[in-house]
C-alpha atoms as a PDB file:
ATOM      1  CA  UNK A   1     119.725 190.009 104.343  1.00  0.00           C
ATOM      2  CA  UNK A   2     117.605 187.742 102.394  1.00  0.00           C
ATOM      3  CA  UNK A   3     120.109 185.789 100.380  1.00  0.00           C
ATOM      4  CA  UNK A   4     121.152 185.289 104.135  1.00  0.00           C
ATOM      5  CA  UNK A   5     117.955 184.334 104.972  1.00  0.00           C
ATOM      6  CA  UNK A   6     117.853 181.979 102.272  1.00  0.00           C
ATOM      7  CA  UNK A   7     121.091 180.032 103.557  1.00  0.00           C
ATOM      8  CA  UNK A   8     120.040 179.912 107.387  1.00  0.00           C
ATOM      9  CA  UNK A   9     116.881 177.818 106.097  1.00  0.00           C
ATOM     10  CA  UNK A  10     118.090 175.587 103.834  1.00  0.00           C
ATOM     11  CA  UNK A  11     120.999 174.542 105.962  1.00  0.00           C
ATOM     12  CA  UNK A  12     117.957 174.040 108.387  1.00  0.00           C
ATOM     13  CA  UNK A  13     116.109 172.164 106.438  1.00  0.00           C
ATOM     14  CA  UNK A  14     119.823 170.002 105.283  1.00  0.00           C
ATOM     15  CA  UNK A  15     119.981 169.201 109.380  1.00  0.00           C
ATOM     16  CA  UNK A  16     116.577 168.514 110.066  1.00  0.00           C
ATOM     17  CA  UNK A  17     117.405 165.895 106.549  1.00  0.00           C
ATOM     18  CA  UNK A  18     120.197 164.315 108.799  1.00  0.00           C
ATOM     19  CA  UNK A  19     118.422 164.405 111.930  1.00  0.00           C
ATOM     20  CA  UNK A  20     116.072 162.064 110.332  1.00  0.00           C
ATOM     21  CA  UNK A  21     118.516 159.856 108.362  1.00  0.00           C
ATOM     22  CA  UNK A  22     120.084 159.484 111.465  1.00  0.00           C
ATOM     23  CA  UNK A  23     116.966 158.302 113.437  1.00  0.00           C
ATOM     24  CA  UNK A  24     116.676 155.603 110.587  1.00  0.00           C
ATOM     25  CA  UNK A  25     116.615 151.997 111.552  1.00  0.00           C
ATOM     26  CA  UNK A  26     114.782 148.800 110.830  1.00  0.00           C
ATOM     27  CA  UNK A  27     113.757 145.374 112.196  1.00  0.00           C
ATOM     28  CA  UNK A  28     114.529 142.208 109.520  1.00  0.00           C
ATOM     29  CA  UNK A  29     113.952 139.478 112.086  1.00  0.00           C
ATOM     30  CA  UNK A  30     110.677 138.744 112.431  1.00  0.00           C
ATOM     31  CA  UNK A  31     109.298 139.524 109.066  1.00  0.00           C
ATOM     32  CA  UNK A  32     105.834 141.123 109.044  1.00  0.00           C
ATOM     33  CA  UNK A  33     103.769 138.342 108.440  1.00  0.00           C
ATOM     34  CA  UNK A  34     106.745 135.480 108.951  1.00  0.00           C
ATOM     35  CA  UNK A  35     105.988 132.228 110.644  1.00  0.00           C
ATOM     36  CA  UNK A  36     109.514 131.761 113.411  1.00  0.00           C
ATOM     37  CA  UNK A  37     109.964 128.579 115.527  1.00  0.00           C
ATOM     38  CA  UNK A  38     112.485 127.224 117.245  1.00  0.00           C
ATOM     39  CA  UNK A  39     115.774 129.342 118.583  1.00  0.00           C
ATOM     40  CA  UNK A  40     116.410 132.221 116.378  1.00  0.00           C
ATOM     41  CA  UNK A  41     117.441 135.912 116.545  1.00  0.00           C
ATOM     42  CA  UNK A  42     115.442 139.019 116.687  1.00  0.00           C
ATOM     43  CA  UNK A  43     117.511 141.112 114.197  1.00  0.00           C
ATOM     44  CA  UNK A  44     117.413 144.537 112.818  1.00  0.00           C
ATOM     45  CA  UNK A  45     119.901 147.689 113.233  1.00  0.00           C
ATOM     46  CA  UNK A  46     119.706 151.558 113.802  1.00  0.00           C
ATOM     47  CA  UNK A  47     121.854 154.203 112.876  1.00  0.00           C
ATOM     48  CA  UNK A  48     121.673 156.193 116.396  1.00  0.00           C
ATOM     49  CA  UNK A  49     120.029 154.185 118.924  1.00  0.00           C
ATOM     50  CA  UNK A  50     122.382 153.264 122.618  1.00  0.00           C
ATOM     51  CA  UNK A  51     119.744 151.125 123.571  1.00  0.00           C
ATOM     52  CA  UNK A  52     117.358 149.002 121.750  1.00  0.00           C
ATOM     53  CA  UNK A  53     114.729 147.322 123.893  1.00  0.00           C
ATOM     54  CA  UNK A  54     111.954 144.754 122.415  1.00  0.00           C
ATOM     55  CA  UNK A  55     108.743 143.965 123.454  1.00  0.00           C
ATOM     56  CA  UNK A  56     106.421 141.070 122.729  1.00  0.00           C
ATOM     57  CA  UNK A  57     102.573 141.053 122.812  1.00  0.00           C
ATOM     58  CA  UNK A  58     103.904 144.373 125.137  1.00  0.00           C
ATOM     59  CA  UNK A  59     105.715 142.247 127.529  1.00  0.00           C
ATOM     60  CA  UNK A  60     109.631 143.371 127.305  1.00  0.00           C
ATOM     61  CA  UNK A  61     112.362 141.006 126.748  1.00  0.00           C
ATOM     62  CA  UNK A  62     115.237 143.077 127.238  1.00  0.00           C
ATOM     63  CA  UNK A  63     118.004 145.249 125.899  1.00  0.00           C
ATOM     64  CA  UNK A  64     119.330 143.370 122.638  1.00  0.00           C
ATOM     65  CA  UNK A  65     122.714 143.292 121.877  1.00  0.00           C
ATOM     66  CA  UNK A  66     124.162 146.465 119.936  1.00  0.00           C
ATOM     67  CA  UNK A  67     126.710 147.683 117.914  1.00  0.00           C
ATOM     68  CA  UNK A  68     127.380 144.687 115.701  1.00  0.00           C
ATOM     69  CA  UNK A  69     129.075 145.216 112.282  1.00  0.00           C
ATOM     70  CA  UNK A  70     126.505 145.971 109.410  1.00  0.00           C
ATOM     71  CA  UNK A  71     128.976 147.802 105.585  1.00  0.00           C
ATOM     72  CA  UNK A  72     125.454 147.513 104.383  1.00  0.00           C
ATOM     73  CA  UNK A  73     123.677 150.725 106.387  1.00  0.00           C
ATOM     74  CA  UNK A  74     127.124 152.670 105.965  1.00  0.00           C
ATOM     75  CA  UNK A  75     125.750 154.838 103.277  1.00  0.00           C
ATOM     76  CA  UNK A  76     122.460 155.295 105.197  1.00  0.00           C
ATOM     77  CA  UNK A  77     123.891 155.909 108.739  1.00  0.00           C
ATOM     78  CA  UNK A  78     127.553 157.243 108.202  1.00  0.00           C
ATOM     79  CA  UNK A  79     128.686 154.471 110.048  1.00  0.00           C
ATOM     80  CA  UNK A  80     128.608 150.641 110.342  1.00  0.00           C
ATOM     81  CA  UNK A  81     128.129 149.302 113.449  1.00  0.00           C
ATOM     82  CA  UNK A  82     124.381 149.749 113.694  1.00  0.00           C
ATOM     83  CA  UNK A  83     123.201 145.859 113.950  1.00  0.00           C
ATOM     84  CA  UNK A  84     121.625 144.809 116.836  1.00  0.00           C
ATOM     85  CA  UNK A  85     120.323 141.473 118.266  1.00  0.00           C
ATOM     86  CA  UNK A  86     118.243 139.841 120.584  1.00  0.00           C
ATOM     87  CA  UNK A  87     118.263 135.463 120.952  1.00  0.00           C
ATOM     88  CA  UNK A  88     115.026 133.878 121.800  1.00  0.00           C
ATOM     89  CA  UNK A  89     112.890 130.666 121.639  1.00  0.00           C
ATOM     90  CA  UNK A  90     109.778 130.968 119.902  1.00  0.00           C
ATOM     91  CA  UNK A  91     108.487 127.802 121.443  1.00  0.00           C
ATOM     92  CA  UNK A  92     108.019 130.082 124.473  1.00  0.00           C
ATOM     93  CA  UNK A  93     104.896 131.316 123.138  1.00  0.00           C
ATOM     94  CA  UNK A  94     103.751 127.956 122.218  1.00  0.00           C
ATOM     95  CA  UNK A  95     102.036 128.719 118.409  1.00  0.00           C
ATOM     96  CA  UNK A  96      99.919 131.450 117.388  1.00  0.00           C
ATOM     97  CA  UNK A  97      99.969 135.199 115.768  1.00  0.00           C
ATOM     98  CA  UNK A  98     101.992 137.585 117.862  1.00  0.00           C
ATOM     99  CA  UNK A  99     103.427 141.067 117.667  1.00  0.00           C
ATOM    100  CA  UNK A 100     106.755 142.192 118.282  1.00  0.00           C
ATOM    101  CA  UNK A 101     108.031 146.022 119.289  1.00  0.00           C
ATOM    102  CA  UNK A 102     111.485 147.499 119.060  1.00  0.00           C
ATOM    103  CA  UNK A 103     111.940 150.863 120.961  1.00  0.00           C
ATOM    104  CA  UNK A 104     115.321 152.839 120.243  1.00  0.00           C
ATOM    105  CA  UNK A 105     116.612 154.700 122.972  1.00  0.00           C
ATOM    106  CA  UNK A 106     112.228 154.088 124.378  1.00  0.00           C
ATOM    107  CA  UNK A 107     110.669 155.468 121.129  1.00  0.00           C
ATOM    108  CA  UNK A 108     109.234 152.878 118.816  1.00  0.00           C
ATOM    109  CA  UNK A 109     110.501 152.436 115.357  1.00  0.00           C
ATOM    110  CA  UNK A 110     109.695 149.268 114.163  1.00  0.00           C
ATOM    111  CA  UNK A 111     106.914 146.645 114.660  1.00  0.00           C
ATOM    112  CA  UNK A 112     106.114 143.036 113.166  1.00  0.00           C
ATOM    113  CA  UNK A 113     103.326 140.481 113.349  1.00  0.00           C
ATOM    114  CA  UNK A 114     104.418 137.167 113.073  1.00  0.00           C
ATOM    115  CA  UNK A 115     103.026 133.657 113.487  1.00  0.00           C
ATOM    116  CA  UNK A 116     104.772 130.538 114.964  1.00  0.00           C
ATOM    117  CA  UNK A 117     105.359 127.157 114.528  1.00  0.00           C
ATOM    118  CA  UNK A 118     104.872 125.249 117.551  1.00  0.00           C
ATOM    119  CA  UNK A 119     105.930 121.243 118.158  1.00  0.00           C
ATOM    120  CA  UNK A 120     104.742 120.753 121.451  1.00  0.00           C
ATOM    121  CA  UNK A 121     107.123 121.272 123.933  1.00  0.00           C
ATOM    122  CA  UNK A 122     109.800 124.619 124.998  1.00  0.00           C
ATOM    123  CA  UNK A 123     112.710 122.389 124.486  1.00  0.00           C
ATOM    124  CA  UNK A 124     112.877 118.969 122.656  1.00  0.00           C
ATOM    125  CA  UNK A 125     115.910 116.287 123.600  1.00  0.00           C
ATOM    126  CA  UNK A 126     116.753 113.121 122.074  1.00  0.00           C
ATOM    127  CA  UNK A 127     115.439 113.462 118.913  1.00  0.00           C
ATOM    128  CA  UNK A 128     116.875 112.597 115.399  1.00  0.00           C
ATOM    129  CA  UNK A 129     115.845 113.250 111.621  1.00  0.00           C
ATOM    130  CA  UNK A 130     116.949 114.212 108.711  1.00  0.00           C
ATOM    131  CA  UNK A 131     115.111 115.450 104.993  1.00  0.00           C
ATOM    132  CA  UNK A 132     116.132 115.809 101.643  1.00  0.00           C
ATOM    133  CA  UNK A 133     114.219 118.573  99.477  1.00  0.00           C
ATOM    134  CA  UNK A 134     114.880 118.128  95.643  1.00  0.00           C
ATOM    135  CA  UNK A 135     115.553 121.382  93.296  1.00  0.00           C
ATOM    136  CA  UNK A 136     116.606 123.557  96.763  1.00  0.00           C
ATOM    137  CA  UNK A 137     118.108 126.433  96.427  1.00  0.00           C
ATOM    138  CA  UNK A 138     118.345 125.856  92.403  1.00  0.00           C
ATOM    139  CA  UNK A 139     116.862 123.285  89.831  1.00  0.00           C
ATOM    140  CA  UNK A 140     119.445 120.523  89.598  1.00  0.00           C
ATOM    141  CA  UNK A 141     120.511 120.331  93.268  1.00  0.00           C
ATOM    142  CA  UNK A 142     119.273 118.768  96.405  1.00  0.00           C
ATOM    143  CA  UNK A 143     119.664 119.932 100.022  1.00  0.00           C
ATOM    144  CA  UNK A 144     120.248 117.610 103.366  1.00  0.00           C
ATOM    145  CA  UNK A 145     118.635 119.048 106.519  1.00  0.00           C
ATOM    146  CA  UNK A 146     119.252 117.396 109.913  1.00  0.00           C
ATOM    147  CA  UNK A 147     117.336 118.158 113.089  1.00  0.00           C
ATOM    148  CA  UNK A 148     119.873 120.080 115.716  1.00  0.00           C
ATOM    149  CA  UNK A 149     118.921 119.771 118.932  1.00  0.00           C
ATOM    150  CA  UNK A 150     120.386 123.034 120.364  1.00  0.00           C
ATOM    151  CA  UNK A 151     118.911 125.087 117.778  1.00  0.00           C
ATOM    152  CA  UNK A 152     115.215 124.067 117.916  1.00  0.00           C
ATOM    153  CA  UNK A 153     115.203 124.007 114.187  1.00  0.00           C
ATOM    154  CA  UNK A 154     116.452 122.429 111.218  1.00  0.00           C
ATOM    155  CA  UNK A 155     119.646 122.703 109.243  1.00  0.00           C
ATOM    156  CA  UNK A 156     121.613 122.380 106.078  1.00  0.00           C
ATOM    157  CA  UNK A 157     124.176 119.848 106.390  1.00  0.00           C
ATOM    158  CA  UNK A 158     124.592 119.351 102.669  1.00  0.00           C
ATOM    159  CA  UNK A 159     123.815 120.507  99.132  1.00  0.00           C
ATOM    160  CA  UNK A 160     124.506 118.327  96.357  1.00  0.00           C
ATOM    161  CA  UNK A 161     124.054 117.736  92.158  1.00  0.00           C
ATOM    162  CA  UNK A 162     120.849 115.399  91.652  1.00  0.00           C
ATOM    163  CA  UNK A 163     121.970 112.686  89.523  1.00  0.00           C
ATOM    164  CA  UNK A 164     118.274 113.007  87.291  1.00  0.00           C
ATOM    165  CA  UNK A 165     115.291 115.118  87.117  1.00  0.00           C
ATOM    166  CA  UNK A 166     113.551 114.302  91.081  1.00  0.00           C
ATOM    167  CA  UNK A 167     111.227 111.592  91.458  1.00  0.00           C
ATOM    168  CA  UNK A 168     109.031 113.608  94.090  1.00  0.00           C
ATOM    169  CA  UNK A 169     105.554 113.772  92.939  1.00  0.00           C
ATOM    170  CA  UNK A 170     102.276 111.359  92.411  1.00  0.00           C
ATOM    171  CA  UNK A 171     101.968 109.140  88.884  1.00  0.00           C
ATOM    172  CA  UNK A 172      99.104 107.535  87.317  1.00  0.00           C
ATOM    173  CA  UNK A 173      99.774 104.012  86.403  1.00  0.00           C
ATOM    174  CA  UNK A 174      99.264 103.843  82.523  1.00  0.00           C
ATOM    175  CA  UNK A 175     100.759 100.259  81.463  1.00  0.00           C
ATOM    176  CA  UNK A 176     102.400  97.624  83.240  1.00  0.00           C
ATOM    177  CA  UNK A 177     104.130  94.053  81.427  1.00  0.00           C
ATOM    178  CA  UNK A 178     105.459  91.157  82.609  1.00  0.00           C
ATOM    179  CA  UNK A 179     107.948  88.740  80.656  1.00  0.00           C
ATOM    180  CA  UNK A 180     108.806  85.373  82.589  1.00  0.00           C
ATOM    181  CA  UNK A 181     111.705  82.558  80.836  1.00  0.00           C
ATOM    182  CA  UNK A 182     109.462  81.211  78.188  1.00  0.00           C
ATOM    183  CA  UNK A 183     107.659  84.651  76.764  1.00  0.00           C
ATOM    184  CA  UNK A 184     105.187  87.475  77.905  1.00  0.00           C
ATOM    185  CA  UNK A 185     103.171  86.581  81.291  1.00  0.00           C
ATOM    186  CA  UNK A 186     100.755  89.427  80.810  1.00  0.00           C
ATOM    187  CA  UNK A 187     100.680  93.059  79.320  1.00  0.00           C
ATOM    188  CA  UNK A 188      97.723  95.540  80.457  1.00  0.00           C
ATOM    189  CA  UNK A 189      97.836  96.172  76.503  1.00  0.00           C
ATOM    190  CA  UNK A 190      96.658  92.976  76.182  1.00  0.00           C
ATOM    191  CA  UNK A 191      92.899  92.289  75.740  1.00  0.00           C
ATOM    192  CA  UNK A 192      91.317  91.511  78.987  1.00  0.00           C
ATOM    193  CA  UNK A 193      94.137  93.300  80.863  1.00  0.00           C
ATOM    194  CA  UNK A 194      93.900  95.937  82.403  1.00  0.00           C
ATOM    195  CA  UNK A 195      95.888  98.166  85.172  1.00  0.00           C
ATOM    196  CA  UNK A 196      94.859 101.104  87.675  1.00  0.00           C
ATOM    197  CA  UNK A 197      96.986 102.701  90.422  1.00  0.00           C
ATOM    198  CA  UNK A 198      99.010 105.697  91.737  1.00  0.00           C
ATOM    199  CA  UNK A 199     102.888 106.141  93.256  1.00  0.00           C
ATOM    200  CA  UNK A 200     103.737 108.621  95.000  1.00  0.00           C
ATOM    201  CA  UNK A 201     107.275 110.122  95.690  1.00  0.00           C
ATOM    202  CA  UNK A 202     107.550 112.370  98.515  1.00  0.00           C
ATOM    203  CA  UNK A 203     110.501 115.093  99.451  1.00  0.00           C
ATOM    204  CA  UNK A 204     111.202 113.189 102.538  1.00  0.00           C
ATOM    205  CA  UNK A 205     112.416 109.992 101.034  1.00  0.00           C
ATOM    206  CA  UNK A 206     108.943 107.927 101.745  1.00  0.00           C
ATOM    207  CA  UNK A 207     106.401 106.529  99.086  1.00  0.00           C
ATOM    208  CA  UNK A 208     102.868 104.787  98.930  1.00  0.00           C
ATOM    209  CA  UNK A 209     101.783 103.246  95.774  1.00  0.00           C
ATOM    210  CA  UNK A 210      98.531 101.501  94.676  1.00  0.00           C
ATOM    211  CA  UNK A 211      98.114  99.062  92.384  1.00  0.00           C
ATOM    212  CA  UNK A 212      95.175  97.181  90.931  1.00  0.00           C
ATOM    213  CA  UNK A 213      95.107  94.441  88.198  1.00  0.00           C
ATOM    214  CA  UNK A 214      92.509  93.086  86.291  1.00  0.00           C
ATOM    215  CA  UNK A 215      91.519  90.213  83.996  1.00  0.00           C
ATOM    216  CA  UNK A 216      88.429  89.915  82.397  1.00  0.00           C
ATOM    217  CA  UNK A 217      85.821  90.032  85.328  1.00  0.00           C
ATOM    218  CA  UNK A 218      88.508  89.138  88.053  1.00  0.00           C
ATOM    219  CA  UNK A 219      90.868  91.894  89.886  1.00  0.00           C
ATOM    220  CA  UNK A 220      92.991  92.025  92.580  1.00  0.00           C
ATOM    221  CA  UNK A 221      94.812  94.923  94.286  1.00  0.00           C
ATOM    222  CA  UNK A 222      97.678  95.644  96.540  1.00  0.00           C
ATOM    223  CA  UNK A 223      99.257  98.655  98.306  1.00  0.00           C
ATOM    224  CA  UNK A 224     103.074  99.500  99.258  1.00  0.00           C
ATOM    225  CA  UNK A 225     104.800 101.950 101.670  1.00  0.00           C
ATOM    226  CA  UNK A 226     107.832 102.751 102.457  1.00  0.00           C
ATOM    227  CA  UNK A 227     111.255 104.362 101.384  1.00  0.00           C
ATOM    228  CA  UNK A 228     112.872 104.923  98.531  1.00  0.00           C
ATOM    229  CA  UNK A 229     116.859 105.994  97.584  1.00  0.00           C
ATOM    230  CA  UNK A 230     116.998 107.862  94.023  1.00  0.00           C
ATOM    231  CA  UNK A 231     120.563 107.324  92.920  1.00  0.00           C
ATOM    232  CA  UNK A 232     119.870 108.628  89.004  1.00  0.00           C
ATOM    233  CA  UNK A 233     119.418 105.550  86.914  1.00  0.00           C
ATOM    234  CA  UNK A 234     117.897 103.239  89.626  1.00  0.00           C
ATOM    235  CA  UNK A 235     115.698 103.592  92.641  1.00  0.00           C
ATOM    236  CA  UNK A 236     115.850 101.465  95.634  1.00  0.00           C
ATOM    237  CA  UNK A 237     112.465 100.986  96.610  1.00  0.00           C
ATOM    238  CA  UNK A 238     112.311  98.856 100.021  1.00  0.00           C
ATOM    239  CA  UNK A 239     115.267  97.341  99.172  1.00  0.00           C
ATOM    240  CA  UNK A 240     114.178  96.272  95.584  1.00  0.00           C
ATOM    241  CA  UNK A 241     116.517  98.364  92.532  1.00  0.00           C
ATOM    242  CA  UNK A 242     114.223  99.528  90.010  1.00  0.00           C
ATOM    243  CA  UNK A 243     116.065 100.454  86.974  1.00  0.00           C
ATOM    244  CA  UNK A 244     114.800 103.954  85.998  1.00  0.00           C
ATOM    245  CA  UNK A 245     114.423 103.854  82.047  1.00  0.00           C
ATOM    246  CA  UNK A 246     112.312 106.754  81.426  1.00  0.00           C
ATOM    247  CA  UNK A 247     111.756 109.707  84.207  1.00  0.00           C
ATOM    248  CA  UNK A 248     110.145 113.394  84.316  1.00  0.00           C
ATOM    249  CA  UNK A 249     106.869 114.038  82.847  1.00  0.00           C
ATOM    250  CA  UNK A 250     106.898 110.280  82.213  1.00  0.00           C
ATOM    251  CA  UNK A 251     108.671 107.388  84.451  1.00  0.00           C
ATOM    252  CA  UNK A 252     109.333 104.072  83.821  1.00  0.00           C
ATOM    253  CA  UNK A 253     111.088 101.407  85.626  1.00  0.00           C
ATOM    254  CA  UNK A 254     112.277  98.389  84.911  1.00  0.00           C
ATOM    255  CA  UNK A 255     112.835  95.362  87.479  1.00  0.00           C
ATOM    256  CA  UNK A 256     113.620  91.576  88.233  1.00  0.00           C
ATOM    257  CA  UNK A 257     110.862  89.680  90.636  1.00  0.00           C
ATOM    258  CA  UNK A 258     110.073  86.399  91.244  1.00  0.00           C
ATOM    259  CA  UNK A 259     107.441  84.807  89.757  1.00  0.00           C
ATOM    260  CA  UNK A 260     106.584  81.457  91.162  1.00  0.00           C
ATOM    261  CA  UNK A 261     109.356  79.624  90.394  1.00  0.00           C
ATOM    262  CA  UNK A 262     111.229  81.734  88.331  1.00  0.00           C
ATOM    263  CA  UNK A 263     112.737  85.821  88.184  1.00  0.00           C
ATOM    264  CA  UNK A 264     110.198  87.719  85.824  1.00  0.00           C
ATOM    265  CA  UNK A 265     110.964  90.922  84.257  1.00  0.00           C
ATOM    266  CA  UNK A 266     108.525  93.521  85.082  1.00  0.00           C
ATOM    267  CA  UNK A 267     107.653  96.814  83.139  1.00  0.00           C
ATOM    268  CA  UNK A 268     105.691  99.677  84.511  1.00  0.00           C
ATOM    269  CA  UNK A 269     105.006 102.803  82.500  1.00  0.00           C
ATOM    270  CA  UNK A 270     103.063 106.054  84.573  1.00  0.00           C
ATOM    271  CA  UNK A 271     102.527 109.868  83.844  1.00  0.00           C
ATOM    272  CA  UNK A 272     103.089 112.245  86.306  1.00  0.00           C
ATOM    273  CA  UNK A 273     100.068 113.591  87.714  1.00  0.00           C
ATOM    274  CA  UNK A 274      99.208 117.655  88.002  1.00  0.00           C
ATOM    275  CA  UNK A 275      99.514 119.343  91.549  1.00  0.00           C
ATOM    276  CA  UNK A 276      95.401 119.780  91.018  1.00  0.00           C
ATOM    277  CA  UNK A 277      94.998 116.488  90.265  1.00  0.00           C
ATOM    278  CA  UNK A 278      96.778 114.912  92.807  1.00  0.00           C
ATOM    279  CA  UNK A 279      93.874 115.032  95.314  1.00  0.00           C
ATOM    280  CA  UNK A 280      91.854 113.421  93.251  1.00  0.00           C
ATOM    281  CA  UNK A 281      93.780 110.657  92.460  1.00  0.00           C
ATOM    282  CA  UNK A 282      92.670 107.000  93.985  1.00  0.00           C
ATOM    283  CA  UNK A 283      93.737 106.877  97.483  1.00  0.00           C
ATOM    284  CA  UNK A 284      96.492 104.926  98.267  1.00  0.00           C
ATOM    285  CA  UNK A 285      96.617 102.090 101.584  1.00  0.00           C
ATOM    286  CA  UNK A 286     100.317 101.485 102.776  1.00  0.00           C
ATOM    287  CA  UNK A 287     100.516  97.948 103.557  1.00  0.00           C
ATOM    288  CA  UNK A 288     103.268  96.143 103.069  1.00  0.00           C
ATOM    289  CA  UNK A 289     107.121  97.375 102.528  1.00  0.00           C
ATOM    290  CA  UNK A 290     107.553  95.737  98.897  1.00  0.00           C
ATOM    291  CA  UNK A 291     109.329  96.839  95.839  1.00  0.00           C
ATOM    292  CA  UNK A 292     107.413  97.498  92.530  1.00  0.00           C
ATOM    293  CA  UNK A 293     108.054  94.374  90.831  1.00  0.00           C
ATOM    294  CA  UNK A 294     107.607  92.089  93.680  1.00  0.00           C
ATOM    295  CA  UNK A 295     103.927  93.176  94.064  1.00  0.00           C
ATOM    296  CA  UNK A 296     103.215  93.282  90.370  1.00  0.00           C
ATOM    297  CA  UNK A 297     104.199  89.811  90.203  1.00  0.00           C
ATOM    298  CA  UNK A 298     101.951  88.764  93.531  1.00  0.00           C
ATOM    299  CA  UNK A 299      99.543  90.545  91.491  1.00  0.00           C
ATOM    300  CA  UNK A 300      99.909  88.387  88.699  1.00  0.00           C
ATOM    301  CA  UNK A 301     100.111  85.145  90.163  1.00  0.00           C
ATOM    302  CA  UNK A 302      96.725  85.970  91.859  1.00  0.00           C
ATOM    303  CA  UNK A 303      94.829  86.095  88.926  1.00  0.00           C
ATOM    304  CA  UNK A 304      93.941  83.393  86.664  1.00  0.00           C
ATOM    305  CA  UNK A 305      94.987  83.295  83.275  1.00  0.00           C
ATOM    306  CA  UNK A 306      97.657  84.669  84.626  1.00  0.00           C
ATOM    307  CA  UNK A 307     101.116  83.369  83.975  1.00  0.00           C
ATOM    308  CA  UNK A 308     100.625  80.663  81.594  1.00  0.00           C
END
């Protein structure tokens, strides 16, 4: 009788095991704590659930869809069609913290709070842009997004090798020269020179730069913005090819510009500055769309005892 006993309860306790098991599901999409925008999917699955209904800030969106194929919960549920989704646009609840409720079969299982990104408007047309982020997914590679209309959202439309070490990042100017036909025009190294500025590479293709020279007790400073094209060994800033001589930690560039009535050959040396120090670096004013060595030279030519 009570080795009988003992059977009848734990095959009791082994069903009330699988009950739960079975009763098991779980909402991926929103993350707790996740920030959503644009069109995306409210994802999860459940291993017994006919219905799944979902619920934000308590008002109820609907039945998601069901029964979509998920190997990965086979060894949880004893079956694999468990997913379930649910499309929606964020931009319906126009920015903010919310909270999202899944019900299976009307009992709750799963919950998230989530924040989200809003750009203004439900549904944005006629719009165009595109990003590259350096070192995305992996150190070494760089990833296109695009703007897609229909999605709300960014995508990937490429991944590709860098050619170098990325630019992206904010230097500290730490020597500039300048060699014209006949010999050296001017080298901060030189006494009396001297040279002070920032550039700044950014993951969207733009830069600002700042640049101030000075000779004995006369200076004169100039600021550039615009794009730049990193194709390995040069950079295209504005239009102007810098050859890239030295880059990481270190970058230095070498270019042609005029000067007065003849090409110079300009120089500049900088360190890359620390994410801390960044904000304390001099601030920059875009003006105009130059390359490096064109406004170096300007520079130059501005001051007396300048070239020649």
């Amino acid at each position: 009788m009570g080795k009988f006993l003992r059977n009848t309860s734990v095959a009791a306790v082994a069903m009330l095991l699988a009950g739960a098991a079975l009763a098991t599901g779980n909402l991926e999409n929103p993350r707790n704590g996740a920030t959503e925008s644009g069109i995306a999917a409210i994802t999860g699955w459940h291993c017994t659930a006919r219905t799944i209904e979902l619920s934000i800030d308590g008002i109820v969106l609907g039945n998601a869809g069901t029964g979509t194929p998920r190997a990965d919960t086979a060894g949880v549920c004893g079956r694999s069609d468990t997913g379930f989704s649910y499309l929606y646009n964020y931009a319906l609840l126009k920015g903010g913290t919310h909270r999202v409720d899944a019900y299976a079969d009307g009992a709750l299982f799963a919950s998230a709070t989530f924040a989200v990104g809003f750009l203004g408007g439900e549904f944005l047309t006629g719009l165009a842009a595109s990003h590259f982020v350096p070192d995305f997914p992996a150190k070494g590679v760089g990833t296109h997004l695009a703007w897609s209309q229909s999605k709300q959202n960014y995508v990937v439309t490429k991944v590709e090798p860098l050619l170098a070490p990325s630019l992206v990042g904010t230097y500290t100017l730490r020597h500039v020269s300048m060699f014209v036909s006949n010999g050296l025009a001017m080298s901060s190294l030189a006494p009396g020179w001297s040279v002070e500025g920032t550039m700044t590479f950014r993951s969207d293709r733009s830069c600002s730069m700042w640049f101030r020279l000075s000779y004995g007790a006369q200076s004169s400073d100039a600021s550039i913005g615009g794009t730049y094209v990193d194709s390995g060994y040069y950079v295209v800033i504005n239009g102007e090819t810098e050859v890239v001589v030295e880059r990481g930690d270190t970058l230095t560039v070498h270019t042609l510009a005029p000067a007065d009535s003849e090409w110079g050959s300009v120089v500049i040396s900088a360190t890359r500055l620390a994410p801390a120090a960044v904000a304390n670096a001099a601030g920059e004013r875009h003006a105009a769309a130059l390359g490096v060595g064109s406004t170096i030279a300007q520079l130059v030519s501005g001051l007396s005892g300048g070239v020649r």
